[in-house]
PDB file of N, CA and C in Angstrom:
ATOM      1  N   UNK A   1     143.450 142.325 128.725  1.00  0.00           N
ATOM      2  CA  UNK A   1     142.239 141.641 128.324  1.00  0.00           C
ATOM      3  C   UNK A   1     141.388 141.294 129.538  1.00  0.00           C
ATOM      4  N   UNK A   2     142.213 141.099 130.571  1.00  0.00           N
ATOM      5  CA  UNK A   2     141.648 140.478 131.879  1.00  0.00           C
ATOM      6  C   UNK A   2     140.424 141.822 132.385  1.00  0.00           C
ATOM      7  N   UNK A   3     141.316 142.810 132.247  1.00  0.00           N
ATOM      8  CA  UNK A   3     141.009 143.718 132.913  1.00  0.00           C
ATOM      9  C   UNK A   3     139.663 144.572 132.370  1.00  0.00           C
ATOM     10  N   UNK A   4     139.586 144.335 131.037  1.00  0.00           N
ATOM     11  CA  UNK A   4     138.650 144.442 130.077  1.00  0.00           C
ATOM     12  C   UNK A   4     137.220 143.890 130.551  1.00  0.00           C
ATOM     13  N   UNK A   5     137.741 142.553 130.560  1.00  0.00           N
ATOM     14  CA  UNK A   5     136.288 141.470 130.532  1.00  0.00           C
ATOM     15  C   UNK A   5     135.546 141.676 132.366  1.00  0.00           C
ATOM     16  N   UNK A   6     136.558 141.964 133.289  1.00  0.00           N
ATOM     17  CA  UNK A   6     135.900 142.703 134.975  1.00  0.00           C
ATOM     18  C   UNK A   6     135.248 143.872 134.452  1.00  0.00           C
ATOM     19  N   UNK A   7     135.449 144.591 133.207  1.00  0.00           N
ATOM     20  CA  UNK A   7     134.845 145.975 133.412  1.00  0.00           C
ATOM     21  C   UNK A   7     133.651 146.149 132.105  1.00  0.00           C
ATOM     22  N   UNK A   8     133.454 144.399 131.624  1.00  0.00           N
ATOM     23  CA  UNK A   8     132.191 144.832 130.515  1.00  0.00           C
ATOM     24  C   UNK A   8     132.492 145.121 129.308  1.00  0.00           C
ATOM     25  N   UNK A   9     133.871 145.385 129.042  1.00  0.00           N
ATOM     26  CA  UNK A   9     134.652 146.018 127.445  1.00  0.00           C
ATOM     27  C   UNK A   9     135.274 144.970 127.134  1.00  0.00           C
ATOM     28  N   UNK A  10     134.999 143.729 127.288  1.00  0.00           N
ATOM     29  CA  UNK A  10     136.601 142.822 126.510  1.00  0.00           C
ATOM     30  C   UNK A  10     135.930 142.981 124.847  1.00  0.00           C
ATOM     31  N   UNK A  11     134.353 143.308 124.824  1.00  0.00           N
ATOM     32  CA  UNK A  11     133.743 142.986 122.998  1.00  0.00           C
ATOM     33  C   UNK A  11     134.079 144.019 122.610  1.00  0.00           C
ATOM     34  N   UNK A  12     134.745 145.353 122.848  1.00  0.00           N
ATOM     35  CA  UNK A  12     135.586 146.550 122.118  1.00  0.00           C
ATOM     36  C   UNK A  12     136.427 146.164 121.571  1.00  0.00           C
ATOM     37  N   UNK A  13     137.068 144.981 122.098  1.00  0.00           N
ATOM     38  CA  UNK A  13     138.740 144.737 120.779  1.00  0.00           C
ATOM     39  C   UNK A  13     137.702 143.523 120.461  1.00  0.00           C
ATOM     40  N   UNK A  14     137.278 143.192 120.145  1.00  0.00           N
ATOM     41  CA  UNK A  14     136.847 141.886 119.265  1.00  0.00           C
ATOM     42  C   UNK A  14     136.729 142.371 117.685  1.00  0.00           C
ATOM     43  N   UNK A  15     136.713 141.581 116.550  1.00  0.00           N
ATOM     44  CA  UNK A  15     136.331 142.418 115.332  1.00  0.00           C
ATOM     45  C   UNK A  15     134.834 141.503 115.519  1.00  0.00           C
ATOM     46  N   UNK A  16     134.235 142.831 114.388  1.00  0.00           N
ATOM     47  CA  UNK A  16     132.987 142.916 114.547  1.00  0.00           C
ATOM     48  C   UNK A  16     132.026 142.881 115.492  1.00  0.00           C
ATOM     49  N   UNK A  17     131.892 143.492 116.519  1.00  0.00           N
ATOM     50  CA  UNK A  17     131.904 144.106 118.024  1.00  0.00           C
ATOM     51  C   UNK A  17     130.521 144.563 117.405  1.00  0.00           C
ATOM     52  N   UNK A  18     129.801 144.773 118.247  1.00  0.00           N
ATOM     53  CA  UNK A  18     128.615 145.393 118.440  1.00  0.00           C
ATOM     54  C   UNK A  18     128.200 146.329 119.613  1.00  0.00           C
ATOM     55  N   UNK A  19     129.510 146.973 120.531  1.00  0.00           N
ATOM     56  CA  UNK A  19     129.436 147.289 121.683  1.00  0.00           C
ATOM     57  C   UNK A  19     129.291 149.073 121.360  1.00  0.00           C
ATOM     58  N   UNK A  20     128.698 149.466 122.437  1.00  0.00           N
ATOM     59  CA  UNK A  20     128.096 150.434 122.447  1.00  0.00           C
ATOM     60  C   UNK A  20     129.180 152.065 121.843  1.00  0.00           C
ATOM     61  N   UNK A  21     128.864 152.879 121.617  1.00  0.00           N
ATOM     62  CA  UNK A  21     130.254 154.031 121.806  1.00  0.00           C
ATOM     63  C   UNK A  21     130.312 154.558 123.199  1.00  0.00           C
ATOM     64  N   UNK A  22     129.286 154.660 124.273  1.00  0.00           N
ATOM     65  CA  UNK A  22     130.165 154.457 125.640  1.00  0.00           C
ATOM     66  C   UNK A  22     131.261 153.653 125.582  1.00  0.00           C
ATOM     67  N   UNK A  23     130.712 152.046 125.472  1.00  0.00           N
ATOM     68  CA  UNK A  23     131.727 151.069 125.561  1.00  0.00           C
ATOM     69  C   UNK A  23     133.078 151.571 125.187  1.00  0.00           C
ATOM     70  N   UNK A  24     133.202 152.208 124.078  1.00  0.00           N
ATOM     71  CA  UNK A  24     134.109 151.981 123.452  1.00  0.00           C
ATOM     72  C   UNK A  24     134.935 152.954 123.930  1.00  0.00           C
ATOM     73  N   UNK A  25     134.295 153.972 124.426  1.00  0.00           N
ATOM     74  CA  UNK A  25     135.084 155.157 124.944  1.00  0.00           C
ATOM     75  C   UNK A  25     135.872 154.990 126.117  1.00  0.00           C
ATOM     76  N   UNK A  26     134.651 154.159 127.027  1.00  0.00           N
ATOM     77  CA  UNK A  26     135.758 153.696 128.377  1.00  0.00           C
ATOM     78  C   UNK A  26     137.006 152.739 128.301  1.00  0.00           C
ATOM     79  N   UNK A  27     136.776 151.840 127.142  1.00  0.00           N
ATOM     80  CA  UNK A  27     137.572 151.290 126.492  1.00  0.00           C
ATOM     81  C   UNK A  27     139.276 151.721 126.526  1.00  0.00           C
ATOM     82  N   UNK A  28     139.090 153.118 125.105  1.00  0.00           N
ATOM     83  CA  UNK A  28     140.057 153.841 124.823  1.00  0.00           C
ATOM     84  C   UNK A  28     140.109 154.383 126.650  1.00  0.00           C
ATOM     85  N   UNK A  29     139.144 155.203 127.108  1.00  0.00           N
ATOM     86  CA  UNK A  29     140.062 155.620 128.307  1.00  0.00           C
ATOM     87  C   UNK A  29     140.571 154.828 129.415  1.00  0.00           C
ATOM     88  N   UNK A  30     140.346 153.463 129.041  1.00  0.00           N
ATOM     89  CA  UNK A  30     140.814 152.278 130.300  1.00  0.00           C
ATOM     90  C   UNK A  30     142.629 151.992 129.231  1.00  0.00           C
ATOM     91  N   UNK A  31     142.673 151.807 128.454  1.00  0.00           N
ATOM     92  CA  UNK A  31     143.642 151.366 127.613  1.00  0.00           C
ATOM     93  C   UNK A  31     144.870 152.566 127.404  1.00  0.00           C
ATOM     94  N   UNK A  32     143.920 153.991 127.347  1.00  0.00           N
ATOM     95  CA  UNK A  32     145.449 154.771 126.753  1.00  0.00           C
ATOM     96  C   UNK A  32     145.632 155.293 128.711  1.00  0.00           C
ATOM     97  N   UNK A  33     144.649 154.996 129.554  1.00  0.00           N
ATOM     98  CA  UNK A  33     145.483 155.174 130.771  1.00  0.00           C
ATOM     99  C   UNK A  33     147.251 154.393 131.382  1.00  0.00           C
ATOM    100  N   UNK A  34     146.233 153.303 131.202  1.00  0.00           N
ATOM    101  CA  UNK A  34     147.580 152.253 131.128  1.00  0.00           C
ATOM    102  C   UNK A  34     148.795 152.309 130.350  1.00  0.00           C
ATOM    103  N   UNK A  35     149.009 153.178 128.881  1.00  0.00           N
ATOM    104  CA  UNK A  35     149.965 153.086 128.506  1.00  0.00           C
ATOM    105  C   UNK A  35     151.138 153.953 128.650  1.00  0.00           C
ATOM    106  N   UNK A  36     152.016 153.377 128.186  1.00  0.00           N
ATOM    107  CA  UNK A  36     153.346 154.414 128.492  1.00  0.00           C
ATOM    108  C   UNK A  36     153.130 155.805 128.045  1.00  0.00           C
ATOM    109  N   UNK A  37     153.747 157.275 128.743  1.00  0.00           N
ATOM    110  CA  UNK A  37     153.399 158.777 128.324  1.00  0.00           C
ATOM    111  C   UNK A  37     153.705 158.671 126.756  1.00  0.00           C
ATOM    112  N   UNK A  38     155.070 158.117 126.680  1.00  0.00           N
ATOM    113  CA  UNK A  38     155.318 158.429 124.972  1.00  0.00           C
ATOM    114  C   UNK A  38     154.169 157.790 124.342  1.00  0.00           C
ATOM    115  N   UNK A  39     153.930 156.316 124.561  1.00  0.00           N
ATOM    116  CA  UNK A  39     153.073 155.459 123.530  1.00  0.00           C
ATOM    117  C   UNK A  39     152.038 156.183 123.522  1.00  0.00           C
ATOM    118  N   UNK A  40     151.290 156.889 124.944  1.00  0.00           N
ATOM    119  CA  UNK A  40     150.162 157.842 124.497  1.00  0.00           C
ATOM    120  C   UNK A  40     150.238 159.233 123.326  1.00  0.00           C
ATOM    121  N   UNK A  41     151.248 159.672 123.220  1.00  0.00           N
ATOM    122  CA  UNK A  41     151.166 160.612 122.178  1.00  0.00           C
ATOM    123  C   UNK A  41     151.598 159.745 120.571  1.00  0.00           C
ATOM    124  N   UNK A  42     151.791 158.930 120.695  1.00  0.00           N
ATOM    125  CA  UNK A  42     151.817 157.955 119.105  1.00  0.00           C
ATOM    126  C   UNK A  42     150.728 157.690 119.207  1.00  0.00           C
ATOM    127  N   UNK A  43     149.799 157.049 119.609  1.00  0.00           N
ATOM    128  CA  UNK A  43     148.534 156.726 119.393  1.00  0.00           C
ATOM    129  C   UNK A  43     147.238 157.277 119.711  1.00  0.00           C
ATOM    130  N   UNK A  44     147.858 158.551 119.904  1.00  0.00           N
ATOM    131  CA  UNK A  44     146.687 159.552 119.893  1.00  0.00           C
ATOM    132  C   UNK A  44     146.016 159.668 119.097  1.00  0.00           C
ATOM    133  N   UNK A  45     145.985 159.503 117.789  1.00  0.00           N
ATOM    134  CA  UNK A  45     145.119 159.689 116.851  1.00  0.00           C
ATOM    135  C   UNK A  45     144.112 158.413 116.656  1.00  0.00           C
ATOM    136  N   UNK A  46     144.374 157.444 117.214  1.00  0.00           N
ATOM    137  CA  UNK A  46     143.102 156.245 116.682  1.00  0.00           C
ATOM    138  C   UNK A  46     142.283 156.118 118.559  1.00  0.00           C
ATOM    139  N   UNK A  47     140.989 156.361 117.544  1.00  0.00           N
ATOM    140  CA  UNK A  47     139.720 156.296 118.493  1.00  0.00           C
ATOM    141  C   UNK A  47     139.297 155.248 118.521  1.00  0.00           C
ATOM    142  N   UNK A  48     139.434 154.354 117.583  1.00  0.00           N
ATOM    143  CA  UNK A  48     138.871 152.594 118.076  1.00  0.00           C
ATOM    144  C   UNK A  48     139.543 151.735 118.845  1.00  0.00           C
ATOM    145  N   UNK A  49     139.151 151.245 119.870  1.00  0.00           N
ATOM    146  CA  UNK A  49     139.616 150.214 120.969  1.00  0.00           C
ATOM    147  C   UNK A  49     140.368 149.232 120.305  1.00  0.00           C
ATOM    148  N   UNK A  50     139.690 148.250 118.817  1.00  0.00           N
ATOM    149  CA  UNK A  50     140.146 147.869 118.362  1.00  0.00           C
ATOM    150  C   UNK A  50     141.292 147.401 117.504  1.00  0.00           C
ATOM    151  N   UNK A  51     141.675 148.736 117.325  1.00  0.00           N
ATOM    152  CA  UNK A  51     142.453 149.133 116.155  1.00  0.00           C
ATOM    153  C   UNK A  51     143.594 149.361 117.367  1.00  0.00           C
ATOM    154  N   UNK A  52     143.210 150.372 118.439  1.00  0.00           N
ATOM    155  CA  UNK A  52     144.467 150.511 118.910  1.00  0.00           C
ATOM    156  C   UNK A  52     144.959 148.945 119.577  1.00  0.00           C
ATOM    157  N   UNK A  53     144.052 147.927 120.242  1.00  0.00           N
ATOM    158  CA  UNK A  53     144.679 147.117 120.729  1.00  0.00           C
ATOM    159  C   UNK A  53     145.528 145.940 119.715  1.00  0.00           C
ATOM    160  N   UNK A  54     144.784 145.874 118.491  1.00  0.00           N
ATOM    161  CA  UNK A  54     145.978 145.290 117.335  1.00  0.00           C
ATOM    162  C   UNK A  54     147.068 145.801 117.500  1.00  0.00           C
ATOM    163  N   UNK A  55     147.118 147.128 117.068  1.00  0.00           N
ATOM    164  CA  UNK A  55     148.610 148.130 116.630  1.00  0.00           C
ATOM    165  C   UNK A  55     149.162 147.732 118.095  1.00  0.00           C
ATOM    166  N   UNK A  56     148.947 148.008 119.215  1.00  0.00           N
ATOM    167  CA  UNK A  56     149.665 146.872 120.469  1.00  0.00           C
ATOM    168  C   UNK A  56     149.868 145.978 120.451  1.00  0.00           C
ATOM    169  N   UNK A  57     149.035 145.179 119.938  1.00  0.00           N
ATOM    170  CA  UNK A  57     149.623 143.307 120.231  1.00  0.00           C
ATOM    171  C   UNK A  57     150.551 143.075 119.395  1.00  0.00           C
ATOM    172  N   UNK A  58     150.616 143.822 117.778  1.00  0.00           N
ATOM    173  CA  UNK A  58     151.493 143.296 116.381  1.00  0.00           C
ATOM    174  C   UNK A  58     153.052 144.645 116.933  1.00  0.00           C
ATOM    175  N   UNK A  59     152.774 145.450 117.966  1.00  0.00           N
ATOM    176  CA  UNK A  59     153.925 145.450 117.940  1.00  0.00           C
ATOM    177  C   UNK A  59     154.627 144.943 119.472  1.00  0.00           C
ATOM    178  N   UNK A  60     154.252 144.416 120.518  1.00  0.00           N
ATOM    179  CA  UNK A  60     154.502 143.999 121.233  1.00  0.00           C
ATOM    180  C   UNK A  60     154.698 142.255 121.081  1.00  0.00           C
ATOM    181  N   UNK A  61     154.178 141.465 120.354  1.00  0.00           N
ATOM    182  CA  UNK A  61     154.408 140.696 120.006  1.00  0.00           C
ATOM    183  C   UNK A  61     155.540 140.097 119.918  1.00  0.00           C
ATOM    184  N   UNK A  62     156.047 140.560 119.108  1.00  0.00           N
ATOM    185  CA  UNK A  62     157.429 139.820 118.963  1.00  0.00           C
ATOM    186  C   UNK A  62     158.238 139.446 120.481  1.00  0.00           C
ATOM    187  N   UNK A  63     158.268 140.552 121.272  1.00  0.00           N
ATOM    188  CA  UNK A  63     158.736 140.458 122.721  1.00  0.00           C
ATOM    189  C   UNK A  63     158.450 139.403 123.392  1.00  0.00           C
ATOM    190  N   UNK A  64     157.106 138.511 122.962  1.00  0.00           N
ATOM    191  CA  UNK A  64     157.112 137.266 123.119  1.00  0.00           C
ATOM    192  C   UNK A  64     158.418 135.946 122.934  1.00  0.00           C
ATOM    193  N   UNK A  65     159.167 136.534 121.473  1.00  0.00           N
ATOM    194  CA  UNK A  65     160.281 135.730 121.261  1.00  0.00           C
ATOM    195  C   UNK A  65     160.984 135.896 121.563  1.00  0.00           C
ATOM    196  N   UNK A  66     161.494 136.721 122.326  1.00  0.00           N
ATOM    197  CA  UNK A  66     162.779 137.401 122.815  1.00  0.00           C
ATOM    198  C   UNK A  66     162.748 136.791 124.676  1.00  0.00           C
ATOM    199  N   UNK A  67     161.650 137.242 124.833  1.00  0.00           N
ATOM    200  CA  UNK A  67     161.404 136.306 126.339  1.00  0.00           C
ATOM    201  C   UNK A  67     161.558 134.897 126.700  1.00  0.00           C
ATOM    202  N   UNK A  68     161.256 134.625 125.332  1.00  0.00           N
ATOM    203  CA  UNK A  68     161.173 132.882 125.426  1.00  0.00           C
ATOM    204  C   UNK A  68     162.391 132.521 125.133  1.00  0.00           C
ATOM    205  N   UNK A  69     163.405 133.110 124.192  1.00  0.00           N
ATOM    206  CA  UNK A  69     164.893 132.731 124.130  1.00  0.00           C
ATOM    207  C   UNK A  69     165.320 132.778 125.100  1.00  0.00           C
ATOM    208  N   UNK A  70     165.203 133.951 126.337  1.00  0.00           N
ATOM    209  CA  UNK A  70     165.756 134.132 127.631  1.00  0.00           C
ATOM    210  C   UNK A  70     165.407 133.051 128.582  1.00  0.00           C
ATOM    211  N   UNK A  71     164.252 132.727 128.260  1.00  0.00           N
ATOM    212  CA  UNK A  71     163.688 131.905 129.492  1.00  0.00           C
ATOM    213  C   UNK A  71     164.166 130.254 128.746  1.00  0.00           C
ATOM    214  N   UNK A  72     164.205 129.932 127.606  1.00  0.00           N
ATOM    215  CA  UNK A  72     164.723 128.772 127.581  1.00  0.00           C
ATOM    216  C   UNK A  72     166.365 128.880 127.806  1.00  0.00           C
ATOM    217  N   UNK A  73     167.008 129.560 127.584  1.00  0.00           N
ATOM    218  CA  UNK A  73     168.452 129.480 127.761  1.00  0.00           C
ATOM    219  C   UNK A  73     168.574 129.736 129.479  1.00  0.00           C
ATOM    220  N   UNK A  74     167.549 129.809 130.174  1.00  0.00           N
ATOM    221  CA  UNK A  74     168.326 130.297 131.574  1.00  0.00           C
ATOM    222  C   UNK A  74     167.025 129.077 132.144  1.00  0.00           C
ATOM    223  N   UNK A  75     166.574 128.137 131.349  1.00  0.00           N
ATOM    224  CA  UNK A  75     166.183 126.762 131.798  1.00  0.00           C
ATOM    225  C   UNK A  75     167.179 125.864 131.868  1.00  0.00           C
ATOM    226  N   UNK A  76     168.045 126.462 131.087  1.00  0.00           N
ATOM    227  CA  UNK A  76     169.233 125.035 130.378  1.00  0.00           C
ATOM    228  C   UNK A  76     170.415 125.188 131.255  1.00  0.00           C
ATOM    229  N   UNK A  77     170.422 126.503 131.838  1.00  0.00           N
ATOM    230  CA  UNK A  77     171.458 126.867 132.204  1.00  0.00           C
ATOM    231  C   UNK A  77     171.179 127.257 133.772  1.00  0.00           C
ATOM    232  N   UNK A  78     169.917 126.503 134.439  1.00  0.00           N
ATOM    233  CA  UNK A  78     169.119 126.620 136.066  1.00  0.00           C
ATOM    234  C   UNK A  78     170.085 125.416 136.817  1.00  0.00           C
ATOM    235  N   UNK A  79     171.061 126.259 137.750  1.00  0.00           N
ATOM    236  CA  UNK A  79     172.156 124.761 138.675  1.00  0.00           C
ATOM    237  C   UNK A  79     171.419 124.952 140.100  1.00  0.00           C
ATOM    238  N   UNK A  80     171.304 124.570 140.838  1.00  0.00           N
ATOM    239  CA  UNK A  80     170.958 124.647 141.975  1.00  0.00           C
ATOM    240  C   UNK A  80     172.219 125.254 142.740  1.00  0.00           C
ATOM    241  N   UNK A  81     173.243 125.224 142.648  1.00  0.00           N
ATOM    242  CA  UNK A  81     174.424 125.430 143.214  1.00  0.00           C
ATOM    243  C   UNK A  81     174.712 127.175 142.711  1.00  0.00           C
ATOM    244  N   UNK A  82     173.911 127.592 141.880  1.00  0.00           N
ATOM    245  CA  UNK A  82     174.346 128.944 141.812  1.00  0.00           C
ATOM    246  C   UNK A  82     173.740 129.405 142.665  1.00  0.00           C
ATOM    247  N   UNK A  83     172.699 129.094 143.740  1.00  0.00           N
ATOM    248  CA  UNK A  83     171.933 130.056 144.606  1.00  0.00           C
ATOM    249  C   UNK A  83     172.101 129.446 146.109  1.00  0.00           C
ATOM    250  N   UNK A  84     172.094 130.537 146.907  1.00  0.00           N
ATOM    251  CA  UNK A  84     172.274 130.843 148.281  1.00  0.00           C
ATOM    252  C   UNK A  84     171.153 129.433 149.085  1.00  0.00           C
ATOM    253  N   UNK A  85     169.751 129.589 148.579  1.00  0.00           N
ATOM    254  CA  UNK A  85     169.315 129.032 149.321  1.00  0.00           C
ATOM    255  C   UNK A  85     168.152 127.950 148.020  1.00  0.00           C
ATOM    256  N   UNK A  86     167.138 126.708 148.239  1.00  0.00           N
ATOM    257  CA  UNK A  86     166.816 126.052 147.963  1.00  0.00           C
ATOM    258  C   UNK A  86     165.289 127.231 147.565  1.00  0.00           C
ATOM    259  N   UNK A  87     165.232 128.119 148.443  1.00  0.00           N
ATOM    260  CA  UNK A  87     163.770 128.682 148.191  1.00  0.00           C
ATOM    261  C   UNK A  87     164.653 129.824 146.633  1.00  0.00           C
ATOM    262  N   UNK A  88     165.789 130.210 146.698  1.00  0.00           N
ATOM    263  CA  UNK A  88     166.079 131.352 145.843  1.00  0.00           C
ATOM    264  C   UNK A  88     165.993 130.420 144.643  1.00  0.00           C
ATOM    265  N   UNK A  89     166.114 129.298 144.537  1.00  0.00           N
ATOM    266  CA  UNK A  89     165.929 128.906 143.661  1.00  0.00           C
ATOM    267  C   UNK A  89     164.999 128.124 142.837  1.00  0.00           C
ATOM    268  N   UNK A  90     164.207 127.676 144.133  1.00  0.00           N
ATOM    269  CA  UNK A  90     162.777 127.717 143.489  1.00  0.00           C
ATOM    270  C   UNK A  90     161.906 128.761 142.849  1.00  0.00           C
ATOM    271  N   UNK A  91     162.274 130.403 143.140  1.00  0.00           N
ATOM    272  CA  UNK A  91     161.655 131.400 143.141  1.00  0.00           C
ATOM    273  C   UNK A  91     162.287 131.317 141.278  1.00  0.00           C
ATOM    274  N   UNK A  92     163.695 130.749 141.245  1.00  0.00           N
ATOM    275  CA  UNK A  92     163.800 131.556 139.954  1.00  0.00           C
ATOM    276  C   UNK A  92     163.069 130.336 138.807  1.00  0.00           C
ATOM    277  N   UNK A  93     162.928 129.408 139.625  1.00  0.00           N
ATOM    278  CA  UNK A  93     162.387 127.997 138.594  1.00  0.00           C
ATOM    279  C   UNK A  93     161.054 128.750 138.591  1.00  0.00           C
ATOM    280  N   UNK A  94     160.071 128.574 139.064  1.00  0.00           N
ATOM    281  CA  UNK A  94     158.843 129.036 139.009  1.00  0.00           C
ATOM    282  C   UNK A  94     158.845 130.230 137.731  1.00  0.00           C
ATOM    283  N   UNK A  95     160.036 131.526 138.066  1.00  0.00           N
ATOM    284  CA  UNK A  95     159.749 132.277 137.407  1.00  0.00           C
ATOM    285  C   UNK A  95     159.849 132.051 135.690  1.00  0.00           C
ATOM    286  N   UNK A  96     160.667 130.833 135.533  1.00  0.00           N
ATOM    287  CA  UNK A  96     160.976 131.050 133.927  1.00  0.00           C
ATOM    288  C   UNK A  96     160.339 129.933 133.884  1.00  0.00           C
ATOM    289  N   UNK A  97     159.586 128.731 134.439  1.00  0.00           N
ATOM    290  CA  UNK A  97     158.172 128.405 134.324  1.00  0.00           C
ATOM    291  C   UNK A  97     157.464 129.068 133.369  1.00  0.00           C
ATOM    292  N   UNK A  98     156.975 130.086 134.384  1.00  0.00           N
ATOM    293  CA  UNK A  98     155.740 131.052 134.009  1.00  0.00           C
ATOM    294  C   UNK A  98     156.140 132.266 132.629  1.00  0.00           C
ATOM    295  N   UNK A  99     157.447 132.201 132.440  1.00  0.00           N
ATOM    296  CA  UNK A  99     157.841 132.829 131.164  1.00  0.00           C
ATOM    297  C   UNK A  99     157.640 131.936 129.930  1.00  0.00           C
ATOM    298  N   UNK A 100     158.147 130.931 130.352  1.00  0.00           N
ATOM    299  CA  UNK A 100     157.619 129.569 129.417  1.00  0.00           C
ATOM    300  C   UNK A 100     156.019 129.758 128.734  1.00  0.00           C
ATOM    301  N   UNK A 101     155.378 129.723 129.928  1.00  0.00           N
ATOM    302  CA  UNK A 101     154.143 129.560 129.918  1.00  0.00           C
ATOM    303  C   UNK A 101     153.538 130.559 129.207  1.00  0.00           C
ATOM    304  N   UNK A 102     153.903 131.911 129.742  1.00  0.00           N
ATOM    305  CA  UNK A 102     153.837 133.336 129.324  1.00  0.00           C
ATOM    306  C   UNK A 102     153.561 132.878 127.571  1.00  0.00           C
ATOM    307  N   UNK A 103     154.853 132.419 127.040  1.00  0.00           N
ATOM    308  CA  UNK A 103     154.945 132.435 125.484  1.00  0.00           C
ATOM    309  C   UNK A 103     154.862 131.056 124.708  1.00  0.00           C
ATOM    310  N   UNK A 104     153.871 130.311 125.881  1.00  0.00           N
ATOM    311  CA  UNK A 104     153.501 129.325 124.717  1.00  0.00           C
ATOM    312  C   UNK A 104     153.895 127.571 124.444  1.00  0.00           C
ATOM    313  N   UNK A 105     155.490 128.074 125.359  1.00  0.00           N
ATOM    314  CA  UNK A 105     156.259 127.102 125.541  1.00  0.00           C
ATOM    315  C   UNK A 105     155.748 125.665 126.253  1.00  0.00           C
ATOM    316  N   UNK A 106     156.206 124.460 125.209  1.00  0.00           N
ATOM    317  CA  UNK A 106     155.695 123.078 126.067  1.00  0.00           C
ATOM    318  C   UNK A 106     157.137 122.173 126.313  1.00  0.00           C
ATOM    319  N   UNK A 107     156.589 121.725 127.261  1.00  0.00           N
ATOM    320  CA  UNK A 107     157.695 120.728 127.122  1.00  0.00           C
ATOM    321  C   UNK A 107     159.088 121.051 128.226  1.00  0.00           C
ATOM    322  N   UNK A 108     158.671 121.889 128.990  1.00  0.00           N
ATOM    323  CA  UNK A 108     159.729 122.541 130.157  1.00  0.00           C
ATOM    324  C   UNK A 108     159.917 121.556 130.702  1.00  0.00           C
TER     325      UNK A 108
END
């Protein structure tokens, strides 16, 4: 999305968009660059920015919950004594922080 809104296309996935069919084209070719070789031949067939970035989010989605189980169980389970040094373990606090954060999570 980030990467969208630096390049002028974030109103291609919006519904009811009014953006140009350039737009939309650089769109699709900013979006199916980025994706995995296989995911590019499954979604070869849809030409709307839109459509393809739903069918991404509703199936990537869920991976949201699966991250956040990981990252709360390895909050609960963060000792200071499992790591070598005070920075290795700041590195891993920060990181499931930002996984937290990633999916939504309050209350870390």
């Amino acid at each position: 999305e980030i990467h969208l809104e630096a390049k002028n296309l974030r109103d291609t996935i919006k519904v009811g968009n009014q953006a140009s069919l350039q737009d939309h084209a650089k769109s699709m070719i900013f979006i199916r660059y980025h994706l995995h070789e296989e995911l590019k031949f499954e979604y070869l067939t849809i030409k709307d920015p839109l459509v393809l970035w739903n069918d991404l989010k509703e199936r990537y989605e869920n991976k949201k919950s699966v991250i956040l189980l990981k990252a709360r169980y390895n909050w609960l389970n963060l000792r200071l004594q499992d790591f070598k040094s005070v920075n290795e373990y700041n590195f891993a606090l920060f990181k499931i922080i930002s996984l937290l954060k990633l999916c939504g999570a309050k209350n870390h």
